[in-house]
N, C-alpha and C. Protein backbone atom coordinates (compact mmCIF):
# COMPACT_ATOMS: atom_id res chain seq x y z
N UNK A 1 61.31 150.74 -0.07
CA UNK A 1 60.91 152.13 0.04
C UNK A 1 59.38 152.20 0.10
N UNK A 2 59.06 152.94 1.10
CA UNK A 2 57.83 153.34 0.88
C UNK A 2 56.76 154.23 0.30
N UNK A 3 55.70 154.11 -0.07
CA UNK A 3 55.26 155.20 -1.19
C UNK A 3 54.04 155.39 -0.69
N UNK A 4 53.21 156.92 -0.71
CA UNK A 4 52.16 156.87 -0.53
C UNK A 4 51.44 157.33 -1.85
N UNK A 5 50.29 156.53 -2.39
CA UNK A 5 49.97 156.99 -3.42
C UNK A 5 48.35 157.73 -3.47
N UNK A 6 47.90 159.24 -3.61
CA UNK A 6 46.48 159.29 -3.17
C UNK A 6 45.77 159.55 -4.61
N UNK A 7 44.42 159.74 -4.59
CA UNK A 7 44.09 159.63 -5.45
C UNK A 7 42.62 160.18 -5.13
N UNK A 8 41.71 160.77 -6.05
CA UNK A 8 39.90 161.19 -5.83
C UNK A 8 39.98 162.71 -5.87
N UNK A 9 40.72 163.50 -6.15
CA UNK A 9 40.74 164.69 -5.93
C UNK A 9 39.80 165.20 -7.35
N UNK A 10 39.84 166.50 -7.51
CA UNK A 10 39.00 166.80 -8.75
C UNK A 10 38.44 168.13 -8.76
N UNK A 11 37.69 168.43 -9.66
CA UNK A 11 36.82 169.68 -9.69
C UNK A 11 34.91 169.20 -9.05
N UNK A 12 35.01 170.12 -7.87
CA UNK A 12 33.42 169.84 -7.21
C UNK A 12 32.29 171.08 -7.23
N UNK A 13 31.66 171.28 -7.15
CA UNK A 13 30.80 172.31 -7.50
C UNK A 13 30.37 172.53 -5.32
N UNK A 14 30.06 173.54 -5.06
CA UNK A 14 30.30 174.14 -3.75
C UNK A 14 28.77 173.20 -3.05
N UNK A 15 29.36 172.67 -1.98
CA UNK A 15 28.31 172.26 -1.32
C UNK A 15 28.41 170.76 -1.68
N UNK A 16 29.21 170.34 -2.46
CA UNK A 16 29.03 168.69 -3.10
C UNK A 16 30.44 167.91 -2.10
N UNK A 17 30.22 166.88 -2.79
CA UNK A 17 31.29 166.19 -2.05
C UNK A 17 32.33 165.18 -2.84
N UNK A 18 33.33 164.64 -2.22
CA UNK A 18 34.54 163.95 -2.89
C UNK A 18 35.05 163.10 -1.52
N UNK A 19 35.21 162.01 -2.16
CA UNK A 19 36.14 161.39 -1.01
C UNK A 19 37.66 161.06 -1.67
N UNK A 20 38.52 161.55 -1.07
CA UNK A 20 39.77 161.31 -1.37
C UNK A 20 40.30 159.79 -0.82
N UNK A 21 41.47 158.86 -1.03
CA UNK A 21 42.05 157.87 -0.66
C UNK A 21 43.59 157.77 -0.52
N UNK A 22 44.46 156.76 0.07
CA UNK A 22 45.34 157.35 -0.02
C UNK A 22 46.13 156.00 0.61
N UNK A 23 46.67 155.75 -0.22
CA UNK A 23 47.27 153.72 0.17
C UNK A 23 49.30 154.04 0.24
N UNK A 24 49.45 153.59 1.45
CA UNK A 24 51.03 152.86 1.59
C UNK A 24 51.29 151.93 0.75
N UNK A 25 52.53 152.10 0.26
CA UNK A 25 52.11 150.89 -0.69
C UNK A 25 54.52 150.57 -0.65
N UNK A 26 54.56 148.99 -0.87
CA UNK A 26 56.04 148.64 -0.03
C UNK A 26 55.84 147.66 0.64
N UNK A 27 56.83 147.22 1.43
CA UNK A 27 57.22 146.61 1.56
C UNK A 27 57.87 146.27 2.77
N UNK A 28 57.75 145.08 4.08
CA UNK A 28 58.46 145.43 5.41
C UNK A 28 57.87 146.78 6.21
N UNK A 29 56.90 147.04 6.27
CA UNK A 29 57.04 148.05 6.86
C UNK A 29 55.41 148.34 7.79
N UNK A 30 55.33 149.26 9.04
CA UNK A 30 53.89 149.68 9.52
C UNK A 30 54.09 150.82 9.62
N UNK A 31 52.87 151.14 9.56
CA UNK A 31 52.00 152.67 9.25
C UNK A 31 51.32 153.06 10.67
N UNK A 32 51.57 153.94 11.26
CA UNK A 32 51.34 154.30 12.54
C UNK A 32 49.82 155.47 12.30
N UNK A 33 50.31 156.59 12.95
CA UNK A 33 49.20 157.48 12.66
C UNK A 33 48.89 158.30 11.27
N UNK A 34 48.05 158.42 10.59
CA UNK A 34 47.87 158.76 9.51
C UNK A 34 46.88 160.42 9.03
N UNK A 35 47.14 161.09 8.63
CA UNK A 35 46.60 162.13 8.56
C UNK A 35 46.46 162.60 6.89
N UNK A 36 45.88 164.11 7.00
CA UNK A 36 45.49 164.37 5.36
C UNK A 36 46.04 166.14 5.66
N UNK A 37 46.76 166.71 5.04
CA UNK A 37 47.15 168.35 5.08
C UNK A 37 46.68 168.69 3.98
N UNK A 38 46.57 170.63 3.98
CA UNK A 38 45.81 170.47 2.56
C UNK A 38 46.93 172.53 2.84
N UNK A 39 47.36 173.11 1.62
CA UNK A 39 47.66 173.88 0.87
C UNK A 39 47.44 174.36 0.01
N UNK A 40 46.68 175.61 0.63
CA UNK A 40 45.82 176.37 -0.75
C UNK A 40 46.96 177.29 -1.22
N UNK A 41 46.30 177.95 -2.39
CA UNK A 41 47.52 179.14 -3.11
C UNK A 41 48.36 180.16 -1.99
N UNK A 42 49.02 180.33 -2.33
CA UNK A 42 49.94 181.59 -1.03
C UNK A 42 49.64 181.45 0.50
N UNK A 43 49.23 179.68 1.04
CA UNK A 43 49.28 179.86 2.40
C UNK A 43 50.18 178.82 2.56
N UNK A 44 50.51 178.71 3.97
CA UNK A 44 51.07 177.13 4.46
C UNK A 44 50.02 176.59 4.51
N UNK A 45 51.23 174.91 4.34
CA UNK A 45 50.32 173.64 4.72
C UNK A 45 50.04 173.36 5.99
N UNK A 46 48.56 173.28 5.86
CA UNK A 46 48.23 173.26 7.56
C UNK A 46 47.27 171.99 7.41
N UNK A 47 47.18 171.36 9.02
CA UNK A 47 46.56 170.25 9.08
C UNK A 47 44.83 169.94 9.02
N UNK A 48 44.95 169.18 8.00
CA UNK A 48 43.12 168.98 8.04
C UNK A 48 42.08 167.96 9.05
N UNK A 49 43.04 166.90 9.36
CA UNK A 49 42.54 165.88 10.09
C UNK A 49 43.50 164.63 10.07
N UNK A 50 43.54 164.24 11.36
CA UNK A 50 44.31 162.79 11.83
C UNK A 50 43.82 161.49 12.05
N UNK A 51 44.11 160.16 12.22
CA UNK A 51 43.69 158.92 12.50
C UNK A 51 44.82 158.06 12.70
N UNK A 52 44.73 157.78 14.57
CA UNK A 52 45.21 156.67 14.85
C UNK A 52 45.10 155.84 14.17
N UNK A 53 46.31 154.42 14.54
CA UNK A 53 46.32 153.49 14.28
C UNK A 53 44.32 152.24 14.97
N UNK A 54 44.25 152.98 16.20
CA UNK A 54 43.27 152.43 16.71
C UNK A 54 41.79 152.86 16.50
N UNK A 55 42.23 154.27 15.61
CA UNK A 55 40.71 155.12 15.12
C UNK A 55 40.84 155.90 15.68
N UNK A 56 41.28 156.46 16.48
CA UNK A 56 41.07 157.76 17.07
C UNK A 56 41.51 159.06 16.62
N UNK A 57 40.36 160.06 16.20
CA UNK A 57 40.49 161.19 15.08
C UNK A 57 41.21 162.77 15.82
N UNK A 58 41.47 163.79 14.98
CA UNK A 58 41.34 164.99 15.35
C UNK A 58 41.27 165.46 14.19
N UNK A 59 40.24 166.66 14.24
CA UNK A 59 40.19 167.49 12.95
C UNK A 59 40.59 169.50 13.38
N UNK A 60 40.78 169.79 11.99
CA UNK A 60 40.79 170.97 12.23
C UNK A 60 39.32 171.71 12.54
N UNK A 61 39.35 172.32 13.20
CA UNK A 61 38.48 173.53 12.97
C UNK A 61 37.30 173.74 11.95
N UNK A 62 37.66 173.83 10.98
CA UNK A 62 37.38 174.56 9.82
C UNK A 62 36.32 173.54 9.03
N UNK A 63 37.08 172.10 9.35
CA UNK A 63 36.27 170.89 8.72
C UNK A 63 35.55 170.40 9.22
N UNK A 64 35.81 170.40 11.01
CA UNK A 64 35.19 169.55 11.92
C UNK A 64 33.32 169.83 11.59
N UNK A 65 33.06 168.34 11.61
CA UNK A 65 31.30 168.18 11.19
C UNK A 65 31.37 167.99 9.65
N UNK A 66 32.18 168.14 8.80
CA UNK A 66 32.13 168.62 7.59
C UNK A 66 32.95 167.16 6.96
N UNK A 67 33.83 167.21 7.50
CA UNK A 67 35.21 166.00 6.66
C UNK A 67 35.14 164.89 7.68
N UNK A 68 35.08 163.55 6.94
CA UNK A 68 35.57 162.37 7.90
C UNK A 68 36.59 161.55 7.77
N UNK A 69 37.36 161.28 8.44
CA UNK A 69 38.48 160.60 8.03
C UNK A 69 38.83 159.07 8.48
N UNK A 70 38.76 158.32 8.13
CA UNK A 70 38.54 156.73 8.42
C UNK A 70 39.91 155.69 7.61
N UNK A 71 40.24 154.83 7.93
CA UNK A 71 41.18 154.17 7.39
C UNK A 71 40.79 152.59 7.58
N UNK A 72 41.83 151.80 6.68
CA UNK A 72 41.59 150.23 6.93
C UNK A 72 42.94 150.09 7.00
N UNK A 73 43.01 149.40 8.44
CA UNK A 73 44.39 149.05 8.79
C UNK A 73 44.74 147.91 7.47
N UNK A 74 44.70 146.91 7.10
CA UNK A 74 44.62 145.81 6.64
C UNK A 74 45.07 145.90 5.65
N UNK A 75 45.03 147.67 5.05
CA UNK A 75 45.26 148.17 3.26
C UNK A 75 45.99 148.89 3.73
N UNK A 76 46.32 149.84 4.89
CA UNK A 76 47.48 150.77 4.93
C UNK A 76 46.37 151.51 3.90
N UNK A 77 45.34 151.52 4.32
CA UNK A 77 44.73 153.18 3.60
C UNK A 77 44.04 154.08 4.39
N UNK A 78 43.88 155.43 4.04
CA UNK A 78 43.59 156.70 4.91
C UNK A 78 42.59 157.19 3.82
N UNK A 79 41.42 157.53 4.54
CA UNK A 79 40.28 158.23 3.23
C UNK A 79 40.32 159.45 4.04
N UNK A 80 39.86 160.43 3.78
CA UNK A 80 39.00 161.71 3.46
C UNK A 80 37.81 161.64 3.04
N UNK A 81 36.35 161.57 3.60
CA UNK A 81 35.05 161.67 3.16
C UNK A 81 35.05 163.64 3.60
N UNK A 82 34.76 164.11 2.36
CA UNK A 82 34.73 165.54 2.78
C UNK A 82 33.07 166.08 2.05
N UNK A 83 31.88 166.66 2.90
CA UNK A 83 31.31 166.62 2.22
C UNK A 83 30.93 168.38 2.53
N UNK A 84 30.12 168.92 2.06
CA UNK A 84 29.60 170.50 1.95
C UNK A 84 30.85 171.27 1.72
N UNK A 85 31.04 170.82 0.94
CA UNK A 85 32.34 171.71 -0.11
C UNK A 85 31.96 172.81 -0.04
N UNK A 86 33.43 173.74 0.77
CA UNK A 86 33.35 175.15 0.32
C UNK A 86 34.35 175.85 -0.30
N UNK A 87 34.26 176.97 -1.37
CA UNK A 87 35.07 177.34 -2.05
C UNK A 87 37.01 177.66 -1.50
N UNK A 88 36.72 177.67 -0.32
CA UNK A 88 37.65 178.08 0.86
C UNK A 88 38.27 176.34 1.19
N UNK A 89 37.67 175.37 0.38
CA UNK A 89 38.40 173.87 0.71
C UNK A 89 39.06 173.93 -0.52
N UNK A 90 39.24 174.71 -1.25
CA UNK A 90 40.68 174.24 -2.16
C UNK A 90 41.61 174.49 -2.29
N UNK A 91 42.53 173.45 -2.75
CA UNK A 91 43.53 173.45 -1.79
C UNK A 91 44.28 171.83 -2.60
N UNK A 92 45.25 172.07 -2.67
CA UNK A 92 46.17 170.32 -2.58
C UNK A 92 46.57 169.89 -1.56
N UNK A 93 46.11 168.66 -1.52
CA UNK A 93 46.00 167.85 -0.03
C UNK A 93 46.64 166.65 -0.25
N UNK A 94 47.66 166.62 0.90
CA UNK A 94 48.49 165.93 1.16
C UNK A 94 48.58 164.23 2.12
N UNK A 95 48.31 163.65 1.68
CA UNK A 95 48.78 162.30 2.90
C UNK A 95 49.33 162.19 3.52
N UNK A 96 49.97 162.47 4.85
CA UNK A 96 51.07 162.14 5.73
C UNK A 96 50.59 160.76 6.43
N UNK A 97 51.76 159.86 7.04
CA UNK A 97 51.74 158.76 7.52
C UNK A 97 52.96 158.56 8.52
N UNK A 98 53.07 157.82 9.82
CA UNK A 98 54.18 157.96 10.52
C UNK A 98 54.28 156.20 9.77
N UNK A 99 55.52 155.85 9.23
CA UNK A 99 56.16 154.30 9.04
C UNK A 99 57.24 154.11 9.27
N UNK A 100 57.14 153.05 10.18
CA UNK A 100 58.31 151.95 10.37
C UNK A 100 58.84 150.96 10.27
N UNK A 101 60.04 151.43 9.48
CA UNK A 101 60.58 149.94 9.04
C UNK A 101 60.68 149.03 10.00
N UNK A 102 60.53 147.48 9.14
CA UNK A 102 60.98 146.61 9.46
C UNK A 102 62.51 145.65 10.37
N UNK A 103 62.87 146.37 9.08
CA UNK A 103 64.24 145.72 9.20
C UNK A 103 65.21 146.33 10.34
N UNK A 104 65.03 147.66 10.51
CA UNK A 104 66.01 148.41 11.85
C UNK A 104 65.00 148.91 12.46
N UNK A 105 63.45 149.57 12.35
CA UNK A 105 62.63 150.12 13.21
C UNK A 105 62.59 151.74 13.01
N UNK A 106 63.16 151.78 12.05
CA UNK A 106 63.51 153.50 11.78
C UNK A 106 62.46 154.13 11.19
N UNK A 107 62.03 154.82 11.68
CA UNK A 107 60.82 155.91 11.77
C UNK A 107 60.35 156.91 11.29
N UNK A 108 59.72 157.28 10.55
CA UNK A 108 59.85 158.28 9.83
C UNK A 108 58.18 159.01 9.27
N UNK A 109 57.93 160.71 9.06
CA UNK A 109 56.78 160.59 8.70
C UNK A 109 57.27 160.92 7.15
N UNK A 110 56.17 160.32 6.21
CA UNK A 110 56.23 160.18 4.83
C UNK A 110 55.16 160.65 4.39
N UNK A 111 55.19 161.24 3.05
CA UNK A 111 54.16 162.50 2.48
C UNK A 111 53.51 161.89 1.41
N UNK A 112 52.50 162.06 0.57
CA UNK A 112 52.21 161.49 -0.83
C UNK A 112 53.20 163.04 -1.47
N UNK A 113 51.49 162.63 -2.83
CA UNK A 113 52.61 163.78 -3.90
C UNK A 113 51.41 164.70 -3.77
N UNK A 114 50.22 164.58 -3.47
CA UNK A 114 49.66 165.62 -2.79
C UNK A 114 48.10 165.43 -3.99
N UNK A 115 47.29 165.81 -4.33
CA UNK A 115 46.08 166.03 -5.25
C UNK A 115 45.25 166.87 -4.59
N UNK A 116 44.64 167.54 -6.20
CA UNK A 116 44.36 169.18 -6.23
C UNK A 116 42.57 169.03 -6.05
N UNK A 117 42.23 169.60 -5.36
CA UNK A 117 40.74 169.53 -4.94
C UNK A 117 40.23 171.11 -4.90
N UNK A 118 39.31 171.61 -5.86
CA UNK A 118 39.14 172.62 -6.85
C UNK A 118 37.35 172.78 -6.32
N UNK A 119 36.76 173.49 -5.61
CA UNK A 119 35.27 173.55 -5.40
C UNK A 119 34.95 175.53 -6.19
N UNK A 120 33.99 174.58 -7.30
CA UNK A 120 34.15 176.03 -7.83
C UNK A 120 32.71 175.79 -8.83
N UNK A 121 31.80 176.86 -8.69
CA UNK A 121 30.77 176.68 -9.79
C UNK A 121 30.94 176.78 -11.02
């Protein structure tokens, strides 16, 4: 089974920064394209930014210039460098990952458990 486990989230003061992380972790298995969603109070989860397997990004809107998102194939990890925190970035943010098993090839996208990122004076 596969697990995504993230981690760096926290309380930031507006304008500061946090880098989030976010590791596959299992057994038999590859990690295709990798992304970060984020869900603030009373909205949907909407997408913050993506990363190919080969590096190749897309961000939302809202972050673009602002958030970077980079990974190491080698760790099956996905960061979030998010920096000029604004009160409007909090939100629990999610890991998504496309993985495929080994053993039959079966495909699937897989979520973490999400961490709470709080920008507040």
């Amino acid at each position: 089974q596969v697990q995504l486990v993230e981690s760096g989230g926290g309380l930031v003061q507006p304008g500061g920064s946090l880098r989030l992380s976010c590791a596959a972790s299992g057994s038999g298995f590859s990690v295709g394209t990798m992304g970060w969603y984020r869900q603030a109070p009373g909205k949907e989860r909407e997408l913050v930014a993506t990363i190919s397997r080969a590096a190749f990004t897309d961000y939302s809107g809202s972050v673009k210039g602002r958030f970077t998102i980079s990974r190491e194939n080698a760790k099956n990890t996905v960061y979030l460098h998010m920096n000029n925190l604004k009160p409007e970035d909090t939100a629990v943010y999610y890991c998504n990952a496309f993985v495929t098993l080994d053993t039959n090839g079966a495909a699937r996208y897989t979520w973490g458990q999400g961490t709470l990122v709080t920008v507040s004076s």
